[in-house]
Each structure stands twice: as structure tokens, then as C-alpha cells.
Protein backbone atom coordinates (compact mmCIF):
# COMPACT_ATOMS: atom_id res chain seq x y z
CA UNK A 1 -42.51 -8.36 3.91
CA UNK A 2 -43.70 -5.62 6.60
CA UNK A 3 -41.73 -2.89 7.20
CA UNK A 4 -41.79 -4.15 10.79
CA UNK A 5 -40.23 -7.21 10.17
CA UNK A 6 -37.27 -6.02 8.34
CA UNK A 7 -33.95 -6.74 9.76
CA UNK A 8 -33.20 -3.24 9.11
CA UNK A 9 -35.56 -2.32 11.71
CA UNK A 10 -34.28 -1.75 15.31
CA UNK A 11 -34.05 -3.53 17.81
CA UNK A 12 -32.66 -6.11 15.16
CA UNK A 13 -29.20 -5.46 13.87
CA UNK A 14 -29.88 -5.42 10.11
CA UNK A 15 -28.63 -2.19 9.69
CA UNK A 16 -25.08 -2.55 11.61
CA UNK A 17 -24.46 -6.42 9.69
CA UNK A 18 -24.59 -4.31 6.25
CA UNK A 19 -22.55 -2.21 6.93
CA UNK A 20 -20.05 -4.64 8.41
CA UNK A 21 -20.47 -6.52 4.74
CA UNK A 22 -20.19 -3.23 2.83
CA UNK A 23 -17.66 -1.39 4.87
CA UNK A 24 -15.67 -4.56 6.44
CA UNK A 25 -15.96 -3.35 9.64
CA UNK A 26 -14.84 -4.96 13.16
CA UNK A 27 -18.30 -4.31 15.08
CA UNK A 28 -16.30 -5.82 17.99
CA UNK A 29 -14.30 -2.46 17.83
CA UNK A 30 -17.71 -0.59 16.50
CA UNK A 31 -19.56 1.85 18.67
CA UNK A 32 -23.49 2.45 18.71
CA UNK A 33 -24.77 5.78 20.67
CA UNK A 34 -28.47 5.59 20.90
CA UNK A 35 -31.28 7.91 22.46
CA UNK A 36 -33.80 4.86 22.47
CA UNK A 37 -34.15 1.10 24.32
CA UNK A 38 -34.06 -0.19 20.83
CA UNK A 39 -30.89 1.37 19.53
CA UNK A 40 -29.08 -0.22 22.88
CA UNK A 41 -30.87 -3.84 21.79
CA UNK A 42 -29.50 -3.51 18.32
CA UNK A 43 -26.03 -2.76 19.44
CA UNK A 44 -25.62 -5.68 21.64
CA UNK A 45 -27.20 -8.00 19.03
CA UNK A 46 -24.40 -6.68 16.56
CA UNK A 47 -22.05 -6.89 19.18
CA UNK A 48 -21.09 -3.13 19.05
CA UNK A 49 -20.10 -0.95 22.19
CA UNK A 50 -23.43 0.17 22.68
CA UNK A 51 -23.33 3.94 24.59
CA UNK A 52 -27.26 5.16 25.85
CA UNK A 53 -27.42 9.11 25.74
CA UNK A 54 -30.01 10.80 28.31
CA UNK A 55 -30.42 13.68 25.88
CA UNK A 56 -33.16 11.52 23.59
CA UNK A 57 -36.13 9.79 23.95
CA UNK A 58 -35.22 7.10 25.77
CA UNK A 59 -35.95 6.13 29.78
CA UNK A 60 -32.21 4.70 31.55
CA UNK A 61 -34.75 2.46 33.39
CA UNK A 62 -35.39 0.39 30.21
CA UNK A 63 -31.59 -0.27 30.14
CA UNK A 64 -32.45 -3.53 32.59
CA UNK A 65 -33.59 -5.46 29.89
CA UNK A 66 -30.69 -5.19 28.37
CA UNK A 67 -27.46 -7.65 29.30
CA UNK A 68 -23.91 -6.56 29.50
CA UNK A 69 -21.99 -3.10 30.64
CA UNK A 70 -23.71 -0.01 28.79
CA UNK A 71 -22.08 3.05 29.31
CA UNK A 72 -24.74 6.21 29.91
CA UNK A 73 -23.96 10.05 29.34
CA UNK A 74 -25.74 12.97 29.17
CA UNK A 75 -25.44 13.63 25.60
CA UNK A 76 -24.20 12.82 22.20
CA UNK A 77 -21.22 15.23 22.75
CA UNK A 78 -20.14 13.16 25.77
CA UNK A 79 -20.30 9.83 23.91
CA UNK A 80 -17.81 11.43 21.42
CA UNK A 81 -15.21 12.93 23.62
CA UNK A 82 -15.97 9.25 25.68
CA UNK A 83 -15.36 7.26 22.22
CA UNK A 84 -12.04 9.52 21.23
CA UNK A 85 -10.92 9.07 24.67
CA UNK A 86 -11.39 5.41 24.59
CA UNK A 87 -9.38 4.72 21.26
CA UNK A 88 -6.50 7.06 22.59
């Protein structure tokens, strides 16, 4: 199998359902920050909170091809203080 076709390969949410398996996590209570289109796509396929930071790679103006509310901050530092604030 290609590299590329992995599950573990974003925009797919290999990654995320392993370590639901391994972990037992609630991705329904799960967060995902991401820098990149593809991190965003992977969240909402592993139905995590997914939060897009401005700080990375990644254009805000990709975010339309993406369903559902995404929250978008400046930084990795803001999606933590947003994420502590949120389980409060």
C-alpha cells in the first residue's frame, strides 16, 4: 500500500480512530488544532472539535470546503487557553 493511501495520512482520520482504540477516547469531547486544510478535514471526519490556527501553513479561505462551525485563532497558544477555557 502507498504511503498516500494510508488511513494514517491526513485528510483521513486514521491517526485520531487509533488512538480512540488505544487510548479509549471520546473524540466527540476530543479537540484537533491544525495549521493545514487537511488537519481541519481529518478532524471533522473523526468527529473531533476541529480548531484552524493562522500561525501555520494553512490559507482560512480553504476552510469553505469544510462543513460545520470551526473555530479560527491566531495561534496555537490561543487554541489552548480557548480549549482550557472551554472545559472550565
Amino acid at each position: 500500500m502507498s504511503e498516500d493511501k494510508c488511513s494514517c495520512r491526513k485528510p483521513k482520520p486514521g491517526m485520531m480512530l487509533a488512538a480512540q482504540k488505544k487510548y479509549n477516547l471520546d473524540l466527540s469531547k476530543s479537540y484537533l488544532v491544525g495549521d493545514a486544510i487537511s488537519d481541519i478535514q481529518a478532524s471533522v471526519a473523526a468527529n473531533t472539535t476541529p480548531i484552524f490556527v493562522l500561525s501555520g501553513r494553512g490559507n482560512p479561505t480553504d476552510l469553505s470546503t469544510v462543513y460545520g462551525p470551526i473555530k479560527v485563532l491566531d495561534h496555537i497558544g490561543d487554541a489552548a487557553n480557548y480549549i482550557c477555557g472551554d472545559l472550565r
